[in-house]
N, C-alpha and C. Protein backbone atom coordinates (compact mmCIF):
# COMPACT_ATOMS: atom_id res chain seq x y z
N UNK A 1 -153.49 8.78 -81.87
CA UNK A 1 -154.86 8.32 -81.71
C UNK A 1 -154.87 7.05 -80.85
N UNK A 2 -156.04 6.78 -79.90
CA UNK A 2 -156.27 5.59 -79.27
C UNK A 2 -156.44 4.15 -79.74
N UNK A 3 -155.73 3.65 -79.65
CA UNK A 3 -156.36 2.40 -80.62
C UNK A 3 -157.39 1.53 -79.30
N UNK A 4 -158.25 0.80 -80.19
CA UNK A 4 -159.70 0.32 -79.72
C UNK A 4 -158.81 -0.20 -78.22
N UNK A 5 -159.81 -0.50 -77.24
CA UNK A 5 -159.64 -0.78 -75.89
C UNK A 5 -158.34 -0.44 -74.88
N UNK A 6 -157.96 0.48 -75.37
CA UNK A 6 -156.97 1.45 -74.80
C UNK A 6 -157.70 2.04 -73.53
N UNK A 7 -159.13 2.60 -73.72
CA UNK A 7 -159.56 3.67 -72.74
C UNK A 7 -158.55 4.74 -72.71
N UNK A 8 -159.43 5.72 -71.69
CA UNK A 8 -158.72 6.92 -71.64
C UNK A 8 -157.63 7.04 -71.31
N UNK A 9 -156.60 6.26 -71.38
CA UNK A 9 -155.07 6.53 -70.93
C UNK A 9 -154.42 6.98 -71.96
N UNK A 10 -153.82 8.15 -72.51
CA UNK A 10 -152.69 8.36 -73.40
C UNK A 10 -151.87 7.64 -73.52
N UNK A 11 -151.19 7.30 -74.37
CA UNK A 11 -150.45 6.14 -75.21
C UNK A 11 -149.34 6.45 -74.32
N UNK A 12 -148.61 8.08 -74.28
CA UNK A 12 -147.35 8.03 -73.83
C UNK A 12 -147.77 7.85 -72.23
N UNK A 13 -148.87 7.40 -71.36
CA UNK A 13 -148.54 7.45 -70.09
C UNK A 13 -148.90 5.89 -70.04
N UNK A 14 -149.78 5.05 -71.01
CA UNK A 14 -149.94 3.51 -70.72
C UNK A 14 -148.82 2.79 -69.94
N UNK A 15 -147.48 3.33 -70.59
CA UNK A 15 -146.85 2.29 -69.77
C UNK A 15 -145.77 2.22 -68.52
N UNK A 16 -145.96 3.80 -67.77
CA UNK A 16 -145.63 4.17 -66.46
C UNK A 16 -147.36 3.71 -65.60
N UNK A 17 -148.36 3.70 -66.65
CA UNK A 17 -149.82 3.26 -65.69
C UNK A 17 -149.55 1.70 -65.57
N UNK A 18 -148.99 1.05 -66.29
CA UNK A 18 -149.00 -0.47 -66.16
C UNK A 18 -147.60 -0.81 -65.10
N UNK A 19 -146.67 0.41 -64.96
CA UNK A 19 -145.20 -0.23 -64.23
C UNK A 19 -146.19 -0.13 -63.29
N UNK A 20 -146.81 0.87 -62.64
CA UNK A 20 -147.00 1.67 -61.30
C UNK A 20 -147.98 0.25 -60.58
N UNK A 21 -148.93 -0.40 -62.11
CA UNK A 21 -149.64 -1.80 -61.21
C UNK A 21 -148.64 -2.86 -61.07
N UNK A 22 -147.62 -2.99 -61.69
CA UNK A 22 -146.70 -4.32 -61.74
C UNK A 22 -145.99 -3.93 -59.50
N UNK A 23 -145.71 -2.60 -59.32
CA UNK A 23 -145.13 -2.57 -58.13
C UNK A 23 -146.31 -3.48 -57.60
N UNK A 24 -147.73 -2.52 -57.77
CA UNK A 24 -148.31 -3.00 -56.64
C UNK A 24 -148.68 -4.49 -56.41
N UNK A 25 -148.52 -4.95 -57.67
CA UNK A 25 -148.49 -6.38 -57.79
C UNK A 25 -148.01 -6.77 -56.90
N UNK A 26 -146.30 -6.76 -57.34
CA UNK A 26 -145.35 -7.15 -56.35
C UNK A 26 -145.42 -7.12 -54.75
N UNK A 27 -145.80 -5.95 -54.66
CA UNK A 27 -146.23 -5.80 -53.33
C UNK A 27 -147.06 -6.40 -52.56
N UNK A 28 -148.49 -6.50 -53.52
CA UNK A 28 -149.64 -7.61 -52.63
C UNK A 28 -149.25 -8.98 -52.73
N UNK A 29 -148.21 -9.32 -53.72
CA UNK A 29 -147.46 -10.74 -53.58
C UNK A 29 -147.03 -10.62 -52.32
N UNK A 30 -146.29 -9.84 -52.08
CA UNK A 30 -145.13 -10.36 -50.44
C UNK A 30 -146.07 -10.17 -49.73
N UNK A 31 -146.84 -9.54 -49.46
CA UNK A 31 -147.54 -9.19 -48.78
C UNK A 31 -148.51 -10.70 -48.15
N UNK A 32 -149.06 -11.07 -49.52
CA UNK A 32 -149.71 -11.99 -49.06
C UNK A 32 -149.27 -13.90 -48.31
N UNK A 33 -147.90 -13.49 -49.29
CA UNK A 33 -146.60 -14.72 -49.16
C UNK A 33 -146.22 -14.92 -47.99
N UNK A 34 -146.13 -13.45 -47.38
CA UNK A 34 -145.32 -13.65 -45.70
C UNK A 34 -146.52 -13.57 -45.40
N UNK A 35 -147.61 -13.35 -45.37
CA UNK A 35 -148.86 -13.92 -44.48
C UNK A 35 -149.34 -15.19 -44.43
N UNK A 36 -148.91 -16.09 -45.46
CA UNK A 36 -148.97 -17.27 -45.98
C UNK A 36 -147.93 -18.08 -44.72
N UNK A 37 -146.29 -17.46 -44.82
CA UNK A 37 -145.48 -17.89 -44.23
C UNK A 37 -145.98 -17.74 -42.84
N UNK A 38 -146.10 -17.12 -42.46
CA UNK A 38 -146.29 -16.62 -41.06
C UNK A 38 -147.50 -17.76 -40.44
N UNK A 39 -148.32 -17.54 -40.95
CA UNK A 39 -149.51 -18.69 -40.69
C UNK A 39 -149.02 -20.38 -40.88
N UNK A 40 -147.87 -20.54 -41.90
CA UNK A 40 -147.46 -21.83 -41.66
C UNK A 40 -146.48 -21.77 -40.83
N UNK A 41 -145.59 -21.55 -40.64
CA UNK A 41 -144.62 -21.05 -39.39
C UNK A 41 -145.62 -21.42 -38.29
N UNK A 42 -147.01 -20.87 -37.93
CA UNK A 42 -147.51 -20.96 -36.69
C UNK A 42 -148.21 -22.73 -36.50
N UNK A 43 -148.49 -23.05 -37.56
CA UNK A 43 -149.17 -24.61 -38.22
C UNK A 43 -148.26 -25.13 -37.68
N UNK A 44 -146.55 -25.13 -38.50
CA UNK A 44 -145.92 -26.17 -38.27
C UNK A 44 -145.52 -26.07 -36.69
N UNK A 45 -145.32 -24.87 -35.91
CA UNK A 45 -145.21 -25.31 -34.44
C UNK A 45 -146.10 -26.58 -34.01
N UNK A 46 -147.61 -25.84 -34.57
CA UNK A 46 -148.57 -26.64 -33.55
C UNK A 46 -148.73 -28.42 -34.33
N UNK A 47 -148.29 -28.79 -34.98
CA UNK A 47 -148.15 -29.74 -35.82
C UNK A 47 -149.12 -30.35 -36.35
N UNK A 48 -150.06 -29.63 -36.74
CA UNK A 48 -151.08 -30.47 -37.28
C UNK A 48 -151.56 -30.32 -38.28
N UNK A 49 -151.18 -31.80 -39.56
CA UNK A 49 -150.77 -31.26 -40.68
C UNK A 49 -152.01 -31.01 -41.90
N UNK A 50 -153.08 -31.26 -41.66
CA UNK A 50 -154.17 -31.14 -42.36
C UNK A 50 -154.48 -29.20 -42.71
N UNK A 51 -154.58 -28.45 -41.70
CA UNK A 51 -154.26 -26.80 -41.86
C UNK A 51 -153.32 -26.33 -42.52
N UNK A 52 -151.63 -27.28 -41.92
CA UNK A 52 -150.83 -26.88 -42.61
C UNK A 52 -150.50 -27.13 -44.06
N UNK A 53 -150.77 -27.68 -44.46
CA UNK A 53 -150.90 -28.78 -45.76
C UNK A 53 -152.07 -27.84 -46.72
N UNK A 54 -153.39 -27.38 -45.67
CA UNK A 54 -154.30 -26.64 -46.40
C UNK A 54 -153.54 -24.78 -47.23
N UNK A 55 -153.21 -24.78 -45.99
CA UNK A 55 -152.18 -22.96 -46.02
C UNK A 55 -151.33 -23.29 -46.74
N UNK A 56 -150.57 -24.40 -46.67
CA UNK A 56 -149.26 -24.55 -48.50
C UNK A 56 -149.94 -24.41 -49.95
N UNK A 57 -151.19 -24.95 -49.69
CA UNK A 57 -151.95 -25.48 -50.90
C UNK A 57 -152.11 -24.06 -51.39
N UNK A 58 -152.54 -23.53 -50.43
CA UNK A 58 -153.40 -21.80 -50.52
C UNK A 58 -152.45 -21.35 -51.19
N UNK A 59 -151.16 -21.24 -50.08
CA UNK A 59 -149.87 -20.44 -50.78
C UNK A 59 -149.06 -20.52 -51.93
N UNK A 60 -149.21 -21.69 -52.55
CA UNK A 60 -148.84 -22.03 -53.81
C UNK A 60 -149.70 -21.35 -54.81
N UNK A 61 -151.12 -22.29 -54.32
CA UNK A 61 -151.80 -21.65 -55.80
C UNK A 61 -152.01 -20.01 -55.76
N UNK A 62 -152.05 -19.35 -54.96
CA UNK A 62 -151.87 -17.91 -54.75
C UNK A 62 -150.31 -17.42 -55.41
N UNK A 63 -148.91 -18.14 -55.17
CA UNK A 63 -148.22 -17.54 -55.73
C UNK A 63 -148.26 -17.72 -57.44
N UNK A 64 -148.20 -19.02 -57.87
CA UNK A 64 -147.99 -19.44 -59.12
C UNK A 64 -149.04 -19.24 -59.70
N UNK A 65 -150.34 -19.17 -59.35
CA UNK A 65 -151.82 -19.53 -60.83
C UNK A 65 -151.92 -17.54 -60.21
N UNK A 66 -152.10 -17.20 -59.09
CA UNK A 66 -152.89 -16.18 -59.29
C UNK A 66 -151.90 -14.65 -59.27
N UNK A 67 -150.58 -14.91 -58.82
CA UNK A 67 -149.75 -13.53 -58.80
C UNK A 67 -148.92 -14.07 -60.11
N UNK A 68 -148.16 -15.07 -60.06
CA UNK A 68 -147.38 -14.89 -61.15
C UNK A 68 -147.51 -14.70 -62.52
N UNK A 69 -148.34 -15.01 -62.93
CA UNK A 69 -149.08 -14.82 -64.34
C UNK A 69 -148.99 -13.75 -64.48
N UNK A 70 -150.08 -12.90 -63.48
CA UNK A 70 -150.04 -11.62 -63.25
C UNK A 70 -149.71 -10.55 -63.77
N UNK A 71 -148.38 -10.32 -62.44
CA UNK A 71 -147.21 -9.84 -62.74
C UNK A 71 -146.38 -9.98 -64.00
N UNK A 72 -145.89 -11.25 -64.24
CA UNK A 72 -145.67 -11.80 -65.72
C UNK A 72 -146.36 -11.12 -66.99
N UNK A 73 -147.04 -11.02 -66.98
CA UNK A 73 -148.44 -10.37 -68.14
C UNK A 73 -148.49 -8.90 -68.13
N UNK A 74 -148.04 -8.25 -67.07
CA UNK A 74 -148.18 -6.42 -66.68
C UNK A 74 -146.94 -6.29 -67.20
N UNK A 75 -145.68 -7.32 -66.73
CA UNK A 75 -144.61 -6.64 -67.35
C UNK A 75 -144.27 -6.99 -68.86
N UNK A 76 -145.10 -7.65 -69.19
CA UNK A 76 -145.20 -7.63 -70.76
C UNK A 76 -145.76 -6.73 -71.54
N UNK A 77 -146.55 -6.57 -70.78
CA UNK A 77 -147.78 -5.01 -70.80
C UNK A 77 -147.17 -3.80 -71.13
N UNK A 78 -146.35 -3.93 -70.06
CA UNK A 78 -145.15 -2.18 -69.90
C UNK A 78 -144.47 -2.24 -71.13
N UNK A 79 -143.65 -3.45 -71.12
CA UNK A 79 -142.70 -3.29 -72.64
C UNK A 79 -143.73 -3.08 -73.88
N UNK A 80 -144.78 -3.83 -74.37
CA UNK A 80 -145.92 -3.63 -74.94
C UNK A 80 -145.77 -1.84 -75.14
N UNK A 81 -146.29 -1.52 -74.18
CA UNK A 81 -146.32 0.34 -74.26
C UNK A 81 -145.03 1.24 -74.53
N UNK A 82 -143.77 0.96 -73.56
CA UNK A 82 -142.67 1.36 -73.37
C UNK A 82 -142.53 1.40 -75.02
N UNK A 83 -142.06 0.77 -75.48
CA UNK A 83 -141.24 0.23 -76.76
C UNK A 83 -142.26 0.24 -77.33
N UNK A 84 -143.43 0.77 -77.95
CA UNK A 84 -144.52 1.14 -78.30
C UNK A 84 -144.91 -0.33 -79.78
N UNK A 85 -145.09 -1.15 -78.79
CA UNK A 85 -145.01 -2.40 -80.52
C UNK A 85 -146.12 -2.77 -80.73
N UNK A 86 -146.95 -2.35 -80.18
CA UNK A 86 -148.33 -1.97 -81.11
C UNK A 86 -148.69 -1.44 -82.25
N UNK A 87 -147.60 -0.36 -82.60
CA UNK A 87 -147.56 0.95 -84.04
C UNK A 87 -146.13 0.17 -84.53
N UNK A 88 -145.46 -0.77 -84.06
CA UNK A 88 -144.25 -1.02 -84.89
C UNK A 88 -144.46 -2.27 -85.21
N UNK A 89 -145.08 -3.45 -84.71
CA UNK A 89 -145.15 -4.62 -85.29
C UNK A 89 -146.58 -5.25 -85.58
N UNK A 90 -146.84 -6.13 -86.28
CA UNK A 90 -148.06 -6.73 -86.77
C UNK A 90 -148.51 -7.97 -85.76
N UNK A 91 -149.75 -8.26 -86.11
CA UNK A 91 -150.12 -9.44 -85.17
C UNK A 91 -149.27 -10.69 -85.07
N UNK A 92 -148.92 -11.03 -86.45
CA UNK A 92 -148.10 -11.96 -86.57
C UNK A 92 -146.58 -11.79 -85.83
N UNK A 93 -145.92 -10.59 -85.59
CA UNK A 93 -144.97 -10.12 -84.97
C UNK A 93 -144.03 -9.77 -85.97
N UNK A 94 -144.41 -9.35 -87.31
CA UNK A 94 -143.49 -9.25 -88.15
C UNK A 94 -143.13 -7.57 -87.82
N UNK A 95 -142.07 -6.80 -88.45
CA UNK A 95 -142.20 -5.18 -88.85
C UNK A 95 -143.03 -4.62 -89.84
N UNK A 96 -144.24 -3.56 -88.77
CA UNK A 96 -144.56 -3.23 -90.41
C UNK A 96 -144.12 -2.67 -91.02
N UNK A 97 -144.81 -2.49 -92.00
CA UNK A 97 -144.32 -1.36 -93.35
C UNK A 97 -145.21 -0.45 -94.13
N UNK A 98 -145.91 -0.40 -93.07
CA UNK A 98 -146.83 0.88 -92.98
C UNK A 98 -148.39 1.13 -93.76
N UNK A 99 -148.27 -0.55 -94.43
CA UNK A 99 -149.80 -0.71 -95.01
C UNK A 99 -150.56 -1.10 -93.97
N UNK A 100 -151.67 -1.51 -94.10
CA UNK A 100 -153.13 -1.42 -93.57
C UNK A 100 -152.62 -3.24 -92.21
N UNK A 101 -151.51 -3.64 -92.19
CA UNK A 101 -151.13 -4.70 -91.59
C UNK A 101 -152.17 -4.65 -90.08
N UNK A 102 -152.49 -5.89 -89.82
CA UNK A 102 -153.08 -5.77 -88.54
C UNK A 102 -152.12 -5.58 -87.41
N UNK A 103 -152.71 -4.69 -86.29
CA UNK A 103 -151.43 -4.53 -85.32
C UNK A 103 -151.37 -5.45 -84.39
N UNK A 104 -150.05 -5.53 -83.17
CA UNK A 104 -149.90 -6.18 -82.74
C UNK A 104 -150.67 -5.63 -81.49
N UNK A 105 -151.23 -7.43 -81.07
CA UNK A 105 -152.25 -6.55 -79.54
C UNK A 105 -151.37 -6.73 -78.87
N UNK A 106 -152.07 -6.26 -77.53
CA UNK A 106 -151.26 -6.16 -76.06
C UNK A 106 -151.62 -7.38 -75.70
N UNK A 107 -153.11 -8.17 -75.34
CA UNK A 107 -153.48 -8.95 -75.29
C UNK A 107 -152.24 -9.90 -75.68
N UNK A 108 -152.43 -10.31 -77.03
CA UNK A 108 -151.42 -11.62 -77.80
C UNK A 108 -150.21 -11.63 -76.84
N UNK A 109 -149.84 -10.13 -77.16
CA UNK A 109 -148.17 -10.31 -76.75
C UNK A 109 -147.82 -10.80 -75.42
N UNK A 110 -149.25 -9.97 -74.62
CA UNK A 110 -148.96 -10.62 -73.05
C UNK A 110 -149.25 -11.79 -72.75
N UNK A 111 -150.22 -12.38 -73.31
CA UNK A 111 -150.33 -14.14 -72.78
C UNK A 111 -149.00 -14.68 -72.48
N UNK A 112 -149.24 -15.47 -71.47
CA UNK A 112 -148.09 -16.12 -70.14
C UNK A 112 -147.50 -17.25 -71.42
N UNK A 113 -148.29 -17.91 -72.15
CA UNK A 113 -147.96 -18.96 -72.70
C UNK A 113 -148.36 -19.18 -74.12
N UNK A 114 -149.25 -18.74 -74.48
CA UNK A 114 -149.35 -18.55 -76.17
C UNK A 114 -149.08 -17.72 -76.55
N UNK A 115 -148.57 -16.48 -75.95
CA UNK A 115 -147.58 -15.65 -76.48
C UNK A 115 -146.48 -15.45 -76.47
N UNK A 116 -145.67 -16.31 -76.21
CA UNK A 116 -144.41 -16.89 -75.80
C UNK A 116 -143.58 -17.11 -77.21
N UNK A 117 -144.13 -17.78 -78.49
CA UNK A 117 -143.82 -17.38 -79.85
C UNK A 117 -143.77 -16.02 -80.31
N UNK A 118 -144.45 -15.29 -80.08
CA UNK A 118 -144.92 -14.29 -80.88
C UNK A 118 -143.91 -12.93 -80.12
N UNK A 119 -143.45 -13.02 -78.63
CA UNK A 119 -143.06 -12.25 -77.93
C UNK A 119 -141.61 -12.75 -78.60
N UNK A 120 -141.10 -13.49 -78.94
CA UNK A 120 -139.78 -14.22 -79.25
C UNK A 120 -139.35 -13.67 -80.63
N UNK A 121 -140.47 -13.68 -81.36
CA UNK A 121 -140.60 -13.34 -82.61
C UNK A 121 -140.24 -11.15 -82.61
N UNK A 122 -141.07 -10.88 -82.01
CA UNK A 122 -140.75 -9.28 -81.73
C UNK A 122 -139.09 -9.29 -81.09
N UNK A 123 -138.93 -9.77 -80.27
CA UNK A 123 -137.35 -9.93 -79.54
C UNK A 123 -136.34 -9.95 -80.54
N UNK A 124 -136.60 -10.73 -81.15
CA UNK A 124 -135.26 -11.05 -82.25
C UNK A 124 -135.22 -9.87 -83.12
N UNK A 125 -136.25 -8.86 -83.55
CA UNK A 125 -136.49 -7.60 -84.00
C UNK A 125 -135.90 -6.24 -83.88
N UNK A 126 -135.89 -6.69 -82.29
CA UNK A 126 -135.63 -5.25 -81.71
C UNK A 126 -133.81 -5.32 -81.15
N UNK A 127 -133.52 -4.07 -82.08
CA UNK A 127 -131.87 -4.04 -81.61
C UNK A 127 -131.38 -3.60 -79.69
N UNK A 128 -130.71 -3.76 -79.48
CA UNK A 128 -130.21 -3.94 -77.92
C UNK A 128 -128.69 -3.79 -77.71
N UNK A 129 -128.31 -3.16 -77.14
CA UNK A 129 -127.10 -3.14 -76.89
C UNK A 129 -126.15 -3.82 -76.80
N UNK A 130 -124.79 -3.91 -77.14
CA UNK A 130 -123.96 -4.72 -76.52
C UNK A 130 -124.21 -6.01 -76.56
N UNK A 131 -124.93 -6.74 -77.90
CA UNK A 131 -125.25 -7.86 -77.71
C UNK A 131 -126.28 -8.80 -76.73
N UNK A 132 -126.95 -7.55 -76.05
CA UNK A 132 -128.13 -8.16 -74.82
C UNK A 132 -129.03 -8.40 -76.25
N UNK A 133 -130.00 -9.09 -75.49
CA UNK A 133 -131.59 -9.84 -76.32
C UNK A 133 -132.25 -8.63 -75.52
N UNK A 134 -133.28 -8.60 -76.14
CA UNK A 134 -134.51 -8.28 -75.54
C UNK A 134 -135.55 -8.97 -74.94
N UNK A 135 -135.82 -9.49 -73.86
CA UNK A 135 -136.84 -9.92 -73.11
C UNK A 135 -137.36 -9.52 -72.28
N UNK A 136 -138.83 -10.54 -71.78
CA UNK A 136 -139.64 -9.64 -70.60
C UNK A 136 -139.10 -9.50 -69.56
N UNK A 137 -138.43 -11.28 -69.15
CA UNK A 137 -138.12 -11.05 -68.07
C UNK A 137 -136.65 -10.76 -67.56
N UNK A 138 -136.12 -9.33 -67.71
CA UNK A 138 -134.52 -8.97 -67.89
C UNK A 138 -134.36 -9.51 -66.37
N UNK A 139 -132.93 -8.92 -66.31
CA UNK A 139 -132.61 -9.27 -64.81
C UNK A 139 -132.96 -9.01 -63.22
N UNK A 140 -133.88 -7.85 -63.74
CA UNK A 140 -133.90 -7.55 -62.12
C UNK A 140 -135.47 -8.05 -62.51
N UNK A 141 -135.93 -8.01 -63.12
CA UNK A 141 -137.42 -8.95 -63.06
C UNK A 141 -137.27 -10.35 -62.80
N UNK A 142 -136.20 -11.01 -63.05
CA UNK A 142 -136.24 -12.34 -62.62
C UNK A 142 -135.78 -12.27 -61.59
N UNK A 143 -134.61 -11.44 -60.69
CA UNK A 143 -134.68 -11.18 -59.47
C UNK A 143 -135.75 -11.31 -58.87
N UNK A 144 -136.79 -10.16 -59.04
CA UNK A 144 -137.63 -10.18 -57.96
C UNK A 144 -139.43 -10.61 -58.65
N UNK A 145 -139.22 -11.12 -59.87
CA UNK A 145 -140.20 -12.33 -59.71
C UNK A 145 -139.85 -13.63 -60.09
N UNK A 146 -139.12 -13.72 -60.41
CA UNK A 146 -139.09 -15.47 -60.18
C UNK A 146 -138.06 -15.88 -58.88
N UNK A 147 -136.66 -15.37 -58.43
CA UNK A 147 -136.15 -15.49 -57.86
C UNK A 147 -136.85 -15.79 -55.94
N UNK A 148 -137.77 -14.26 -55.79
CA UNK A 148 -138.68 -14.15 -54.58
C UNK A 148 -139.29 -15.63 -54.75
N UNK A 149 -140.29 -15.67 -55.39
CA UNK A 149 -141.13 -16.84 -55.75
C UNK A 149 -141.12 -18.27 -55.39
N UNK A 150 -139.18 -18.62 -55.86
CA UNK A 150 -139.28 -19.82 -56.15
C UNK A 150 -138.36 -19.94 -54.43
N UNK A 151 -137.72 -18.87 -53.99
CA UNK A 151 -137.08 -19.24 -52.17
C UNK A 151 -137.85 -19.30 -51.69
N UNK A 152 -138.96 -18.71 -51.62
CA UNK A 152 -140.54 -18.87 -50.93
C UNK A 152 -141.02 -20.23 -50.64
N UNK A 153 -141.27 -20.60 -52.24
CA UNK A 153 -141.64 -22.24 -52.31
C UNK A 153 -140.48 -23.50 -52.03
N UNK A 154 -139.53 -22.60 -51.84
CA UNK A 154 -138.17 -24.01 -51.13
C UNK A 154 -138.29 -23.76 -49.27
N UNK A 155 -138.68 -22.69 -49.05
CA UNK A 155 -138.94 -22.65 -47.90
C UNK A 155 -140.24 -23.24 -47.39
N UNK A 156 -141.51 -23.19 -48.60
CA UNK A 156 -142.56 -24.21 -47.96
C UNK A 156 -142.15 -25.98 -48.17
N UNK A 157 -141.23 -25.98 -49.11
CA UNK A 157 -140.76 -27.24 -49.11
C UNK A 157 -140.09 -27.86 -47.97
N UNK A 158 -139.26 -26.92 -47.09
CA UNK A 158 -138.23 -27.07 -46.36
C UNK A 158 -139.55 -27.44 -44.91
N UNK A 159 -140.63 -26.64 -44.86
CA UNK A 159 -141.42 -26.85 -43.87
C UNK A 159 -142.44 -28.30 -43.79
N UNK A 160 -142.59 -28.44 -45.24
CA UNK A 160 -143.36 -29.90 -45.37
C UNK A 160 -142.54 -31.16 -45.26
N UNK A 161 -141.44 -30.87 -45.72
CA UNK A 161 -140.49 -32.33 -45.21
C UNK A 161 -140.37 -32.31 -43.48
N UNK A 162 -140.38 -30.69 -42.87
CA UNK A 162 -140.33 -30.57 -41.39
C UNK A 162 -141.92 -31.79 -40.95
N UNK A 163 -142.54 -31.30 -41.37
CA UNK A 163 -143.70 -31.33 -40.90
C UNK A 163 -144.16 -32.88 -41.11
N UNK A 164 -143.69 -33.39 -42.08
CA UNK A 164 -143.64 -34.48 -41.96
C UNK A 164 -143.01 -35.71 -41.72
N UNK A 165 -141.76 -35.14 -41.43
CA UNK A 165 -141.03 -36.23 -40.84
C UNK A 165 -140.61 -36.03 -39.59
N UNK A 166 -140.93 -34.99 -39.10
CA UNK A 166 -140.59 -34.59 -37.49
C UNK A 166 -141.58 -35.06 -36.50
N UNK A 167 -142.99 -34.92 -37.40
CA UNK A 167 -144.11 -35.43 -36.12
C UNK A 167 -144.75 -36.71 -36.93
């Protein structure tokens, strides 16, 4: 059965529908990052640092407030569905045990930052192989979202020390 604000997506396809937005996430990130780059690249030729300074500003708060969260939150989303811990754990993040316990939302679990307890709390729950943890962000997610992210922003760093101490 659907639980409330699910919409019409079947439970078993929610969370190949949430990977399939996390790509495109990813995607309109670079997408928009190297358009970001590209436009400061053309700034810092022409040296004038009020545009360029404006296009870092852009490109920051575009990567960190408006993609990374994001992304961050979808792939919490997926595990959310994947590992179905909506029907296995309670709001609080305990295991249920099959009484009337409130479930765990998707909402809670995905918040970037007040769900950061509660996602920690399910983790320590769930068995894993070989001694791995369970988290959102495994390895190839921090590869290619925090890793992309943060060479990006050493490269706008690398252009604002250009930019300002060259001209």
């Amino acid at each position: 059965m659907l639980e409330q604000n699910q919409g019409h997506i079947s439970p078993d396809s929610q969370w190949s529908t949430y990977e399939a937005n996390v790509q495109s996430y990813r995607g309109l990130s670079m997408s928009a990052q190297s358009l970001y780059l590209a436009v400061g690249a053309i700034l810092l030729g022409v040296g004038d640092k009020l545009p360029f300074f404006t296009v870092l500003v852009l490109a920051m708060v575009t990567t960190w407030y408006a993609f990374f969260p994001v992304i961050f939150a979808r792939c919490a989303i997926v595990d959310f569905h994947k590992f179905d811990l909506g029907s296995r754990f309670t709001s609080t993040g305990d295991l249920r045990d099959g009484s009337d316990d409130s479930r765990l939302s998707e909402r809670a679990y995905a918040n970037l930052w007040r769900g950061r307890p509660l996602r920690a709390r399910v983790a320590s729950q769930i068995p894993m192989p070989a001694g791995q943890r369970f988290r959102t962000m495994r390895q190839t997610r921090l590869k290619l979202d925090m890793f992309i992210p943060v060479s990006i922003t050493v490269v706008w760093g690398v252009f604002a020390l250009y930019i300002v101490f060259a001209h």
